[in-house]
Protein backbone atom coordinates (compact mmCIF):
# COMPACT_ATOMS: atom_id res chain seq x y z
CA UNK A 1 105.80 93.28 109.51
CA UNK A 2 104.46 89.61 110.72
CA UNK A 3 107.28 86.85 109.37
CA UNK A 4 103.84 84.47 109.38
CA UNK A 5 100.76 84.45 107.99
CA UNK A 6 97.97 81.92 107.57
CA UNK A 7 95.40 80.50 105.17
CA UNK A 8 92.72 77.90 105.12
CA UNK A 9 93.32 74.69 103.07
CA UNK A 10 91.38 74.33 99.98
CA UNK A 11 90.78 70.93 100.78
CA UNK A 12 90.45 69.93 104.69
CA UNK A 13 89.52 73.45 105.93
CA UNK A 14 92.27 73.67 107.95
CA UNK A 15 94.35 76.91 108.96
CA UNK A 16 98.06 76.98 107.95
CA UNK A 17 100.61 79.24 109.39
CA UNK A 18 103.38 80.06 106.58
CA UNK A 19 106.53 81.93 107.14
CA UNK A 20 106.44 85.35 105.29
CA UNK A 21 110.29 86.06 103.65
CA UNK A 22 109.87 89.58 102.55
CA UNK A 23 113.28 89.28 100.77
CA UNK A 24 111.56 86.84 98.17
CA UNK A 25 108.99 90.59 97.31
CA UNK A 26 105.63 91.98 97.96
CA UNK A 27 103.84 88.98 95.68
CA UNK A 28 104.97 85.65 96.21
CA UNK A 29 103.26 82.46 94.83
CA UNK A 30 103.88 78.74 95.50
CA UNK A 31 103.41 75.49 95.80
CA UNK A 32 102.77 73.39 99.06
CA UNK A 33 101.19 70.73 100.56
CA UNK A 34 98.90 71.01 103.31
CA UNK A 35 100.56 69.55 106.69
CA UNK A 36 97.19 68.01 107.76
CA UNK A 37 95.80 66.45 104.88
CA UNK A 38 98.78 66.40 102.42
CA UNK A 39 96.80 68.02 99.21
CA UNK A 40 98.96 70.73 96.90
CA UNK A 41 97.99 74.60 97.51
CA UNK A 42 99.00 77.13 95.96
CA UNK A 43 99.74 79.93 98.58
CA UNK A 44 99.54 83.64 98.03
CA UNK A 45 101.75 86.04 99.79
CA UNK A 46 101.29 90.10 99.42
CA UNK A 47 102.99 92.35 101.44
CA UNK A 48 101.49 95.90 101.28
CA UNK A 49 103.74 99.37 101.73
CA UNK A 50 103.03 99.42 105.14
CA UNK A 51 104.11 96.06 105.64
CA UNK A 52 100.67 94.39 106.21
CA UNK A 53 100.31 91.17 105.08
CA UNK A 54 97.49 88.95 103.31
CA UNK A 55 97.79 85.48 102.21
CA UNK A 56 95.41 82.93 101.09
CA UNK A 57 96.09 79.66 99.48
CA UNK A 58 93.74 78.09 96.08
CA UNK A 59 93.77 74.05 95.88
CA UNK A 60 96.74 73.22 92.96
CA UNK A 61 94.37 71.31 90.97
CA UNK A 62 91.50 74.14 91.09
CA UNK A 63 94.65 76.05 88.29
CA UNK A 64 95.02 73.62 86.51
């Protein structure tokens, strides 16, 4: 399993590499703030049986 994955900021466009903690589970969901232009995404981690992960992130105040 990759202990990063990426997605693209809601807001700039930007790709983010994340660190992937598979102790936290196979779906993970939070809150962070985009290292380039400083907006709130949420980020989406899965982690599939085999170990293969996707991630993508939604702008915070797209939720809410």
């Amino acid at each position: 399993m990759n202990d990063e994955a990426s997605y693209i900021c809601n807001h700039c466009g930007e790709e983010i590499i994340v660190p992937v903690d598979p102790s936290a589970g196979s779906r993970q969901e939070y809150v962070e703030d985009c290292p380039v232009c400083c907006n709130s995404n949420v980020i989406h981690v899965e982690i599939d049986e085999d170990g293969d992960v996707s991630s993508w992130g939604e702008g915070e105040q797209d939720l809410y």
